[in-house]
Structures are given as structure tokens and as C-alpha cells.
Protein backbone atom coordinates (compact mmCIF):
# COMPACT_ATOMS: atom_id res chain seq x y z
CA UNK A 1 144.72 137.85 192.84
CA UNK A 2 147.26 134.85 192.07
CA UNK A 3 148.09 132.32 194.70
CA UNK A 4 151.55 132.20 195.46
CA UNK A 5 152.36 129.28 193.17
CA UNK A 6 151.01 130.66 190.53
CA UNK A 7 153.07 133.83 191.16
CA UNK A 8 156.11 131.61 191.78
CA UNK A 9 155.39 130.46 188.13
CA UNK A 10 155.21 133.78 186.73
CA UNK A 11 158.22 135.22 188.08
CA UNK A 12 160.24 132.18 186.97
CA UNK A 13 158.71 132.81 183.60
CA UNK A 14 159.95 136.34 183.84
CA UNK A 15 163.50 135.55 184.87
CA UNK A 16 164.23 132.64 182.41
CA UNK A 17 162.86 135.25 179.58
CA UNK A 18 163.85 139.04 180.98
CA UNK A 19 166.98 138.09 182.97
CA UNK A 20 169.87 138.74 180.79
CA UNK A 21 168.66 142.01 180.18
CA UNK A 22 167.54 143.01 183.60
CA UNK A 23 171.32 142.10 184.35
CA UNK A 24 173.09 143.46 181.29
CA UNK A 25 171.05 146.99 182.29
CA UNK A 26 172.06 147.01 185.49
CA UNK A 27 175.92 145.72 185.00
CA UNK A 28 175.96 148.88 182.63
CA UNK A 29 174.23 150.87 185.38
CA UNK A 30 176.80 149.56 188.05
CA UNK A 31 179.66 148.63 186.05
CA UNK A 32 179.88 145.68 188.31
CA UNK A 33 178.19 142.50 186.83
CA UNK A 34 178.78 140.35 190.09
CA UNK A 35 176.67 143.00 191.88
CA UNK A 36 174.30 143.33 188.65
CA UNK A 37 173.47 139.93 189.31
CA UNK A 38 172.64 140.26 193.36
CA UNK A 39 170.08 143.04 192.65
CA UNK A 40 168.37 141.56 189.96
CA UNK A 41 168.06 138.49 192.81
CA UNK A 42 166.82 141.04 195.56
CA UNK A 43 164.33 142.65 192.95
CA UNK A 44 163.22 139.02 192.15
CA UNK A 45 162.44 138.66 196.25
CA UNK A 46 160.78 141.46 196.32
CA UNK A 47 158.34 140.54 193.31
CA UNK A 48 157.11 137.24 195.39
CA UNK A 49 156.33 139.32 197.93
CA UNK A 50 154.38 142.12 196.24
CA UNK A 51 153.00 140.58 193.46
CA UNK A 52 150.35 138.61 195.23
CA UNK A 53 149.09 141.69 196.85
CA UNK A 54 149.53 144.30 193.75
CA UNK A 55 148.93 142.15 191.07
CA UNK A 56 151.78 141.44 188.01
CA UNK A 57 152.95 144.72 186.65
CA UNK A 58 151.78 145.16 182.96
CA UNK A 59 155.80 145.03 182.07
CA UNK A 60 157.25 142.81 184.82
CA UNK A 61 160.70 143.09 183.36
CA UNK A 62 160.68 146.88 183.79
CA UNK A 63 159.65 146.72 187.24
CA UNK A 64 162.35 143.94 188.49
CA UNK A 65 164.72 146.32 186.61
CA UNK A 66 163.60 149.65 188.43
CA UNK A 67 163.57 147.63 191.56
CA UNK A 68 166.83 146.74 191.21
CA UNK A 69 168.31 150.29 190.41
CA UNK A 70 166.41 151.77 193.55
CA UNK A 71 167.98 149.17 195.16
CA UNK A 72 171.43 150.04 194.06
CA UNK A 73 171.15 153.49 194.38
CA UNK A 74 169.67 153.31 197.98
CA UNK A 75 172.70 151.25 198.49
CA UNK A 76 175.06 154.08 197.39
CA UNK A 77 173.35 156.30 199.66
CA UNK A 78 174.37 153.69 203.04
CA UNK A 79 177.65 154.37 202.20
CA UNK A 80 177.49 158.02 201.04
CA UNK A 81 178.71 157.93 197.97
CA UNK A 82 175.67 159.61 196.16
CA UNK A 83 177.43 161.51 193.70
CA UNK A 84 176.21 163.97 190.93
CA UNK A 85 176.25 160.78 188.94
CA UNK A 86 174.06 158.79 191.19
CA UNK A 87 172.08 161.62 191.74
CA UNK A 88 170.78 162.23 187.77
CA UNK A 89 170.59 158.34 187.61
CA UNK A 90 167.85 158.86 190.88
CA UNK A 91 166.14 161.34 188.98
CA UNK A 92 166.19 159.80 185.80
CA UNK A 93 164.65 156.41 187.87
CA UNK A 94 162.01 158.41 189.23
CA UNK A 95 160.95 160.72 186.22
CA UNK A 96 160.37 157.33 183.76
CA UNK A 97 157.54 155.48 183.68
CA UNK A 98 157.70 151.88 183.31
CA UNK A 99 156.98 151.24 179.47
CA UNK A 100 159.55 153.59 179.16
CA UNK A 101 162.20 150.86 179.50
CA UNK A 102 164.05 150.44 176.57
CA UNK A 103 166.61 147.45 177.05
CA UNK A 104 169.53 147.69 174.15
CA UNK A 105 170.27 143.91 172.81
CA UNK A 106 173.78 144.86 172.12
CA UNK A 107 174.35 145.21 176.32
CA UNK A 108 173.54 141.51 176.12
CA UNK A 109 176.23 140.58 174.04
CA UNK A 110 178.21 142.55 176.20
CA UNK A 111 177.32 140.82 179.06
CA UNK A 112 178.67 137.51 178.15
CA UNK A 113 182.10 139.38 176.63
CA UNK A 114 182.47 140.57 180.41
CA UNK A 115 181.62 137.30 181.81
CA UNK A 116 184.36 135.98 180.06
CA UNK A 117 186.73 137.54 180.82
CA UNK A 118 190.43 136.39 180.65
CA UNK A 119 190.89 136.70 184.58
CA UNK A 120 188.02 133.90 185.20
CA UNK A 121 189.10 130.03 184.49
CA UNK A 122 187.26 128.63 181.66
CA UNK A 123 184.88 126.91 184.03
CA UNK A 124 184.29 129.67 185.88
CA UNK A 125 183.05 131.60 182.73
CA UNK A 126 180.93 129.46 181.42
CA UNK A 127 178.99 128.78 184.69
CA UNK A 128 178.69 132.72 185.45
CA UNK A 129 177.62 132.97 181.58
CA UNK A 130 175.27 130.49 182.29
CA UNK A 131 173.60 131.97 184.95
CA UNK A 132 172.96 136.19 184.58
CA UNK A 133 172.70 135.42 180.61
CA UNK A 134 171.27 132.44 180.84
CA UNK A 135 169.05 132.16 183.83
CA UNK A 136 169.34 129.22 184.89
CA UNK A 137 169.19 127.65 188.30
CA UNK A 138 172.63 126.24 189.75
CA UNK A 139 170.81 122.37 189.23
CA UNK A 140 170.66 123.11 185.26
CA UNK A 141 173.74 124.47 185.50
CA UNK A 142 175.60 121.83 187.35
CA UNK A 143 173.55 119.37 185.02
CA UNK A 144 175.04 120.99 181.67
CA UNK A 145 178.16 120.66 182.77
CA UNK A 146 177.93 117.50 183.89
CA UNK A 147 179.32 118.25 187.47
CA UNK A 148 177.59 118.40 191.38
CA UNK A 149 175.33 121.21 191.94
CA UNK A 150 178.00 122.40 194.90
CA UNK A 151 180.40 122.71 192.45
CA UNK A 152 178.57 124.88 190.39
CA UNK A 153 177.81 127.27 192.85
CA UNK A 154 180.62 127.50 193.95
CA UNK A 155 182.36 128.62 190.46
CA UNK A 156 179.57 131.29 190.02
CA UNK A 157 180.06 132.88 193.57
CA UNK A 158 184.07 132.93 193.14
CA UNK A 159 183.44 134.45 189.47
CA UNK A 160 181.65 137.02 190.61
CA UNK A 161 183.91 137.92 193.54
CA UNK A 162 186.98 137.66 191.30
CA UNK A 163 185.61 140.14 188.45
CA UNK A 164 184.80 142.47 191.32
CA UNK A 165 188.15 142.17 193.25
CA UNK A 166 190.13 142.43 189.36
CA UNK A 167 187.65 145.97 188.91
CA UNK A 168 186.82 144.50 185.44
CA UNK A 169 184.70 147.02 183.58
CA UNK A 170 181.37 146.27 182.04
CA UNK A 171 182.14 146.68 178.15
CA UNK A 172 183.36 145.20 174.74
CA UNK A 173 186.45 143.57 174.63
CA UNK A 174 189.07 145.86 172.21
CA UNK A 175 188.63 143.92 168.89
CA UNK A 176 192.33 142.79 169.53
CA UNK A 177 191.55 141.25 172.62
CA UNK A 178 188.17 139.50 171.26
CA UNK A 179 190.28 136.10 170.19
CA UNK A 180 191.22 135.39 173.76
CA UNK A 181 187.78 135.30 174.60
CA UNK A 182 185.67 133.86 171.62
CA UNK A 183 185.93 130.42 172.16
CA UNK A 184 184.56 131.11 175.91
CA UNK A 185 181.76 132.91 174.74
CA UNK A 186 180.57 130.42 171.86
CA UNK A 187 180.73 128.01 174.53
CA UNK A 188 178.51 129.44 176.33
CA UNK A 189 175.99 130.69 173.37
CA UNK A 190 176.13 126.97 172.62
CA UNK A 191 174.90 125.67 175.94
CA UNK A 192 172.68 128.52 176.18
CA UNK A 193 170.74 127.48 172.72
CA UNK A 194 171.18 123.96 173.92
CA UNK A 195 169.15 124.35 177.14
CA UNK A 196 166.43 125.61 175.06
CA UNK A 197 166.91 122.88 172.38
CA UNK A 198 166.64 120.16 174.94
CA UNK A 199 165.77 121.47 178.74
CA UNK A 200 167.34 119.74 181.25
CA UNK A 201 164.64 120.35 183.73
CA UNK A 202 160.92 121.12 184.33
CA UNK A 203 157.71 120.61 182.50
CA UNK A 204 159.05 122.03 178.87
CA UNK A 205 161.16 119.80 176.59
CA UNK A 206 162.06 123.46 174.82
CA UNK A 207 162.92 126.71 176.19
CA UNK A 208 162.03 128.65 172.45
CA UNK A 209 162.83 132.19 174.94
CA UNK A 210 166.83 131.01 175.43
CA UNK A 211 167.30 128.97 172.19
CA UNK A 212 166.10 132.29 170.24
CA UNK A 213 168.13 134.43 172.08
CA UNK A 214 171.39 132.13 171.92
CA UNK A 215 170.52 131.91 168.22
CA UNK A 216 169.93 135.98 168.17
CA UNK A 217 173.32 136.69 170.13
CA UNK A 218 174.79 134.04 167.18
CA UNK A 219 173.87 136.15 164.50
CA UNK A 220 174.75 139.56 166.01
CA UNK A 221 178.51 137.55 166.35
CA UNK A 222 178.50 136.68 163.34
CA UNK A 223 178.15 139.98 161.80
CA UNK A 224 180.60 141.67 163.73
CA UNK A 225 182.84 138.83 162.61
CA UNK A 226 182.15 137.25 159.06
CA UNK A 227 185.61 135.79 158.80
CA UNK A 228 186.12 133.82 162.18
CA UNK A 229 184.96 130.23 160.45
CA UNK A 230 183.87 128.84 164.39
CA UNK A 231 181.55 131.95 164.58
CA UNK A 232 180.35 130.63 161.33
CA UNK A 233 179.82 127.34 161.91
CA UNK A 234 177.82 127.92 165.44
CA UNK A 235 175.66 129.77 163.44
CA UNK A 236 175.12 127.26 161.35
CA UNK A 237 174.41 124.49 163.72
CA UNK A 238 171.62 126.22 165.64
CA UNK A 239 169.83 127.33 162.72
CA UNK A 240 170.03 124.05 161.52
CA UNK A 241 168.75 122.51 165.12
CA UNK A 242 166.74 125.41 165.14
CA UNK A 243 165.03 124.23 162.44
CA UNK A 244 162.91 121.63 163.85
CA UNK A 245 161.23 123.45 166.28
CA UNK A 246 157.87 123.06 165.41
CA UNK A 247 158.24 119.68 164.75
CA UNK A 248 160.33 118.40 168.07
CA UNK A 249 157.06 118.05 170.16
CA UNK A 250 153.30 117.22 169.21
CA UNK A 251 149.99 120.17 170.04
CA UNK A 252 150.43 118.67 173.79
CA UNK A 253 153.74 119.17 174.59
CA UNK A 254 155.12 115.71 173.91
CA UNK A 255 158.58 115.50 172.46
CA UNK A 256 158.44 113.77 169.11
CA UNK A 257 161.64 112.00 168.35
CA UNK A 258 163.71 112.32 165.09
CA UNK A 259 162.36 109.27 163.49
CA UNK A 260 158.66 110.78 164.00
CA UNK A 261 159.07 114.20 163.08
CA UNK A 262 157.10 115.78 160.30
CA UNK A 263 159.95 116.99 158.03
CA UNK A 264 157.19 118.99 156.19
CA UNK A 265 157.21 121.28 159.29
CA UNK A 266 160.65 121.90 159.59
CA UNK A 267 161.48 126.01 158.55
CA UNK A 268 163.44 125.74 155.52
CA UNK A 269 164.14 129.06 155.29
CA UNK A 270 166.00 128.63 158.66
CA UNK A 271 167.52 125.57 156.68
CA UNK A 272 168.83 127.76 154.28
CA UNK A 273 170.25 130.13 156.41
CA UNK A 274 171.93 127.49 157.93
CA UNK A 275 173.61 126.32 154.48
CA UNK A 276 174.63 130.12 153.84
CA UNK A 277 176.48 130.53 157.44
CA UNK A 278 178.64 126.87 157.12
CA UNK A 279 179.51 127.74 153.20
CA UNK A 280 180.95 131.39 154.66
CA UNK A 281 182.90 129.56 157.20
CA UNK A 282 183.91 126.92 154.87
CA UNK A 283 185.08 129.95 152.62
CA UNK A 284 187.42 131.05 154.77
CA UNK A 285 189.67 127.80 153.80
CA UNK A 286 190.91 127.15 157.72
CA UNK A 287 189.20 123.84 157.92
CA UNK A 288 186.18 123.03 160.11
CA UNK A 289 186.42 123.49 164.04
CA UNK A 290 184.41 122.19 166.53
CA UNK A 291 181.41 123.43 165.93
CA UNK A 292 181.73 123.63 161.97
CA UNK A 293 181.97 119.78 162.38
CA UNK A 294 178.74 119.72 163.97
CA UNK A 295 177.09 121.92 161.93
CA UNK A 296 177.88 119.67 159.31
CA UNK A 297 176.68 116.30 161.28
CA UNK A 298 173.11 119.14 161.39
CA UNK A 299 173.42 119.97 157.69
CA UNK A 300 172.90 115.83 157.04
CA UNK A 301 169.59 115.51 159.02
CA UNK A 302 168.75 118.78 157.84
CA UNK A 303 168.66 118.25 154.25
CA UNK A 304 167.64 114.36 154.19
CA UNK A 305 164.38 113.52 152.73
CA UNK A 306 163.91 110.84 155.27
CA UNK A 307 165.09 109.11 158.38
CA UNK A 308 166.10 105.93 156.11
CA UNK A 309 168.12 108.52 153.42
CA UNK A 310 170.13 110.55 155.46
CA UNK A 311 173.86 109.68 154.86
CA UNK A 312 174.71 107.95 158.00
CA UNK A 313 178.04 106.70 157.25
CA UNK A 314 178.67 109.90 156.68
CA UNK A 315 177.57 111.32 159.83
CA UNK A 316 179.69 108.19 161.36
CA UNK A 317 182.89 109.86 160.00
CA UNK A 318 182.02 113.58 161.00
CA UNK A 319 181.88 112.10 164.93
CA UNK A 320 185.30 110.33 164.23
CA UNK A 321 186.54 112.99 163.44
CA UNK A 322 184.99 115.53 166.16
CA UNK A 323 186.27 113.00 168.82
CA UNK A 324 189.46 113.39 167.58
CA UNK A 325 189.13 117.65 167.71
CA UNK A 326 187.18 117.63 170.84
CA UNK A 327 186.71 114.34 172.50
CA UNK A 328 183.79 113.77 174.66
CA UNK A 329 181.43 110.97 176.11
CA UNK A 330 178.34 112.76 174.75
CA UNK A 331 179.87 112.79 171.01
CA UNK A 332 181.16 109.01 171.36
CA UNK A 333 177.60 108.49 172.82
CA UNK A 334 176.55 110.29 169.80
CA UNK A 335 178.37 108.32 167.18
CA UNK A 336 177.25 105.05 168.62
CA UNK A 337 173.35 106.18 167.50
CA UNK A 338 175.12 107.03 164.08
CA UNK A 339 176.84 103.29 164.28
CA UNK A 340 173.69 101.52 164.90
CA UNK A 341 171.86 103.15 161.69
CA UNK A 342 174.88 103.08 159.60
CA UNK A 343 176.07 99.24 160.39
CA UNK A 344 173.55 97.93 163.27
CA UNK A 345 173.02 98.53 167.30
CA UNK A 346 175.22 95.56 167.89
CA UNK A 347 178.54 98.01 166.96
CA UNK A 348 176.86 100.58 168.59
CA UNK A 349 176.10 98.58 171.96
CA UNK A 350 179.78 97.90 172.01
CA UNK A 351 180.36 101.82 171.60
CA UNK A 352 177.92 101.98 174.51
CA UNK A 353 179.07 99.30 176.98
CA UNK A 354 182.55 100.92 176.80
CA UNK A 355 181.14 104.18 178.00
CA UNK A 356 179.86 102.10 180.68
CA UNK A 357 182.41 100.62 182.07
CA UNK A 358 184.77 103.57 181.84
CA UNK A 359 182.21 104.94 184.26
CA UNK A 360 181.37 108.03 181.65
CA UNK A 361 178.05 110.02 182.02
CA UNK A 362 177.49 108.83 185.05
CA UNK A 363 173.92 110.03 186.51
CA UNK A 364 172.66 110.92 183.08
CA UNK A 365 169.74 109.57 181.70
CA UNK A 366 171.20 109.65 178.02
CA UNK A 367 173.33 106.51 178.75
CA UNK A 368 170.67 104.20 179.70
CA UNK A 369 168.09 105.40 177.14
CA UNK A 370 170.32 105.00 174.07
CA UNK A 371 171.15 101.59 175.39
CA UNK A 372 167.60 100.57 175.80
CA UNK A 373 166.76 101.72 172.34
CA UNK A 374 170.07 99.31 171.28
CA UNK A 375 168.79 96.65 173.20
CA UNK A 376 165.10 96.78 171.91
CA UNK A 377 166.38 96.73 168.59
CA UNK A 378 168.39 93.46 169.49
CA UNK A 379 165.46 92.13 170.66
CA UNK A 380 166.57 92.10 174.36
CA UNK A 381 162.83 93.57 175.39
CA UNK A 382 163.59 92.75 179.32
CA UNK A 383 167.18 94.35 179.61
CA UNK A 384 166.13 97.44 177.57
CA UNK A 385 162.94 97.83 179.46
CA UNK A 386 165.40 97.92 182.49
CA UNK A 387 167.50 100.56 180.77
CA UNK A 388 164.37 102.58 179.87
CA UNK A 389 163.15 102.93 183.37
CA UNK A 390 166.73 103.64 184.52
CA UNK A 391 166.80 106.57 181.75
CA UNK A 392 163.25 107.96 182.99
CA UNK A 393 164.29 108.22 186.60
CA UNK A 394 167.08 109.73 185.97
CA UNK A 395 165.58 112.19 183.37
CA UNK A 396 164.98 115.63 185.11
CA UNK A 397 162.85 117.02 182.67
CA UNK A 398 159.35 115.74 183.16
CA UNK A 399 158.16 115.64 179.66
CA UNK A 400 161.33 113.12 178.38
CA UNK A 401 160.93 111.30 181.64
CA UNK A 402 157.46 110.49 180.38
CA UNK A 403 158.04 109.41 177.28
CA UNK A 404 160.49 106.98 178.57
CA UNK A 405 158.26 105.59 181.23
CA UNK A 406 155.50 105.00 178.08
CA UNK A 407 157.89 103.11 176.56
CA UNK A 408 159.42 101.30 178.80
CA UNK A 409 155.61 100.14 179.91
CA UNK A 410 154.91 99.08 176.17
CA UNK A 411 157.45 96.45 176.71
């Protein structure tokens, strides 16, 4: 029998992997994805209570998801409205057995057209996105987004209301309505694969479970449409990150930074799929979006031999020019680590020091540890060692947190 830590573990484990599906099954259950989301929670309750006495189920996601549905149905029943409907779904709950559950990927995909939706504010999408696709807490949330973890709750909880109150259904957009909600859900496919890329929290520096399914949902987009260039180019830039998996952190667990990284282990097959998806968005002739642009930045590390060969001033222009399309403290933080290869961390600490003072990224840890790699190579060992220990406290995820604590202590 596990102790309730250990079963605490497991059923986060469960979540982060099975909860867009638990949810997507149960929004198309429901046809209410606010409510979707609030039984998966209740079934998730009910597994830290039973779990320690009965053991983890063989297929844990099928029995949050069966859970869930009693608990829906039984909820019906309160307020008689146990139709013929509700009544085959009972039967239908009761007759299957539990490897029986057959989630469809496709209701994923779904999911996130639903969750943004055209009656939600921008914000509000991506945070519910975020969260029943996703999985992840409101503190990963609010730390994606770069705003307090009130704040973040507070967007998912009036999201979820709102869909309900506007009686949005739980389905595909009408391919004529899919424009006004694309760049909403690569958004959110981005930050999704990005949270697995680079976790924000806990003892993991990658999350392979939401990076492959951002990257999956990517691909499944990009089929349905080959001619939308951003669709493209998102593709593009997570295979290309995607790429480097097995080579971002050492047998332990460590993250291994760019610099160290065993290029002979990066997939370049995934490489190559990444070169295919930017050359059939640079087909299309519209000119390279947001994420096209990055993709392109990718393509550069991706195909350089070495740290010392990749085209930096090159990489320099592609984040002038994304600041311009879509400007943002992370991409001028960004260019400045593309400054100091190109030209030297002395233009790149005045990049950096302007970020500071304009009071940008405020509470993140990436601030202070690009600075303290600046200053170290200026030879300012005391003021980076500063910035380093700055950058691990503020560093939620344990593993990066340690790494900057190591070398901040080797100064």
C-alpha cells in the first residue's frame, strides 16, 4: 500500500499526463467544458482518498474518467433530469470495463478549439487552455504568463462561467470560423510545448508527456491546414526544440546547457521534419509570422555544427526583427544572449540593464541569470555571483535552481 505522498505523486503524474483527455471525454459527454473540468477535479479527490486503501487502478486514467461520468450522471439525477439520453449513457458506464476506455485524440484538439472560443478575452483563453489541456496548476500558469497567481485564477474561473452562461457547445469550429480562433489556439499549443521544453516548476527540467502532446496536437493542425504559413512555422519550431531532447539534461536529470550539449544526440530526423514544415510555410509566399521567425532563430542552432559556427549575427537580426512583429522582454532578453556571441556581453549587458531598469521580468529568474553569465564573462566574478544566486532563488524549478546555485558557488 502507498503512503499518501507517494499517492499524491502518482495522481499528479496521472493528471499532468491523462488530463486533457479525461476532460475532452467528459466536455463531449457533458457538452459543458467548464463543468468537464469540475468533475475531472472531484474524480481527482476521490482518487487520494481511495487509492491508498484500493491500491492504483491498472488504468488510472480510465478510472478518474468513469468517476467523473458517475459523478455527472448522479448529478443529473439531483435535479431529475435523467433522460433516455442519460439513461443509455448510465448503462453504457456500467456495462464497460475499464480497459475498455478508448479516448479519441481528435476530442483533444477539440478541446482547445472550444476553449477558445471568440466569447472569452484572449487572456482568458489561454489560461483556461492552459489548464483542462494543459494541466497545470494556477502557479505555472500565472508563472507562464508572467502575471500573480490571483490573477490567474481568476481568468480560469470567469472562463469557465462565461462559456457556460454563452451555452457554447463542445465541437469544431465551422472551417470558416477557424481564423478567428487560430492564433488563440497556437498560443496556447506553444506554451503548452514550452512548459514541457522548460518546466517552470518541480523536480523535472522537461515535461516529455506535454511537449509531445503540444507537438502531436501541432501536427494534427497542420494537416488539417497545410496552407496557414503560422501553423507551419509552429510546427517547425517545436520539432526543431524538440529536437534536443535527449541531449537537454545528463543520465541524472541535470539540465545540460546549449554550449554542453552533445549535438550527436540530437534526432535529426525530427531536424528534418522541422526543415520540411518551415519550407511549406515559407511556400506559401505570405512572409514569416511570429512563430515562422522563431522557427527560423531554431533552424540556426539546429543545423550548426557547433556552438562557435552557428550564424549568430544572423540569429541577432531574426530577434530584431521578431521584436518588431511581436515585441516582448523575453525576446529582447533573448537577443541580448545572441548580442553577446555575435559582438560581446558588453552590448548585451547594455541590452540587459535596460530591461532592468524599465522594471521588465520582474520576479523571474531569467533576468538575473543571463546577467550573471554577462558579468562572468566580463570578468565581474563578485557581481555575477550575486546575480547567480538571485536567479537560483528565484528559479521555481528545482533542477535549474541547482544548477545555478553550483555555479554561483564555483565563483
Amino acid at each position: 500500500m502507498s503512503s499518501s505522498p507517494d499517492i499524491e505523486r502518482i495522481v499528479d503524474a496521472v493528471w499532468r499526463i491523462e488530463s486533457a483527455r479525461i476532460v475532452a471525454t467528459l466536455a463531449k459527454m457533458t457538452g459543458d467544458v467548464g463543468l468537464a473540468e469540475d468533475l475531472a477535479q472531484e474524480a481527482v479527490v476521490d482518487a487520494l482518498t481511495a487509492w491508498p486503501e484500493s491500491g492504483v487502478p491498472q488504468n488510472a486514467g480510465a478510472w478518474l474518467t468513469a468517476v467523473a461520468k458517475r459523478k455527472a450522471i448522479d448529478g443529473w439525477r439531483r435535479r431529475g433530469r435523467l433522460d433516455e439520453r442519460y439513461r443509455a449513457l448510465a448503462q453504457d458506464l456500467q456495462e464497460a470495463a475499464d480497459d475498455d476506455w478508448r479516448p479519441i485524440d481528435d476530442d483533444v484538439l477539440r478541446l482547445v478549439f472550444t476553449a477558445c472560443h471568440p466569447v472569452l478575452s484572449r487572456e482568458a483563453q489561454v489560461a483556461l487552455t492552459l489548464r483542462i489541456v494543459g494541466g497545470l496548476s494556477s502557479n505555472e500558469i500565472a508563472r507562464l504568463l508572467l502575471v500573480p497567481t490571483a490573477t490567474a485564477q481568476q481568468r480560469i474561473v470567469r472562463a469557465k462561467k462565461t462559456l457556460s452562461a454563452a451555452r457554447v457547445p463542445f465541437e469544431a469550429p465551422e472551417p470558416n470560423e477557424w481564423t478567428a480562433r487560430l492564433a488563440a489556439v497556437l498560443a496556447v499549443i506553444y506554451l503548452i510545448f514550452t512548459e514541457g521544453y522548460s518546466a517552470t516548476s518541480g523536480d523535472s527540467w522537461i515535461r516529455s508527456e506535454l511537449a509531445n502532446e503540444a507537438l502531436r496536437l501541432g501536427r494534427v493542425l497542420a494537416g488539417l491546414l497545410p496552407r496557414e504559413p503560422e501553423v507551419n512555422g509552429l510546427l517547425a519550431l517545436m520539432e526543431f526544440q524538440g529536437s534536443r531532447f535527449a541531449a537537454r539534461v545528463d543520465r541524472n536529470g541535470t539540465p545540460v546547457l546549449l554550449a554542453d550539449q552533445d549535438r550527436s544526440r540530437w534526432d535529426r530526423a525530427q531536424i528534418g521534419r522541422g526543415l520540411a514544415a518551415l519550407a511549406r510555410a515559407d511556400a506559401v509566399r505570405r512572409g514569416r509570422g511570429n512563430y515562422g521567425l522563431q522557427a527560423a532563430i531554431a533552424q540556426c542552432h539546429a543545423t550548426a555544427p557547433s556552438l562557435g559556427e552557428t550564424d549568430w549575427a544572423r540569429i541577432v537580426l531574426l530577434y530584431e526583427a521578431l521584436g518588431r512583429l511581436a515585441p516582448s522582454p523575453v525576446v529582447d532578453l533573448n537577443r541580448a544572449v545572441a548580442v553577446s556571441m555575435a559582438t560581446g556581453p558588453a552590448n548585451a549587458l547594455q541590452i540587459v540593464d535596460r530591461l532592468v531598469s524599465e522594471g521588465k521580468l520582474r520576479g523571474s529568474h531569467l533576468l538575473p541569470s543571463v546577467r550573471g553569465e554577462l558579468l562572468l564573462r566580463l570578468d565581474r566574478t563578485e557581481e555575477a555571483r550575486s546575480e547567480l544566486i538571485a536567479a537560483a532563488g528565484l528559479a521555481a524549478n528545482e533542477r535549474e535552481s541547482a544548477v545555478l546555485r553550483a555555479k554561483a558557488q564555483t565563483l
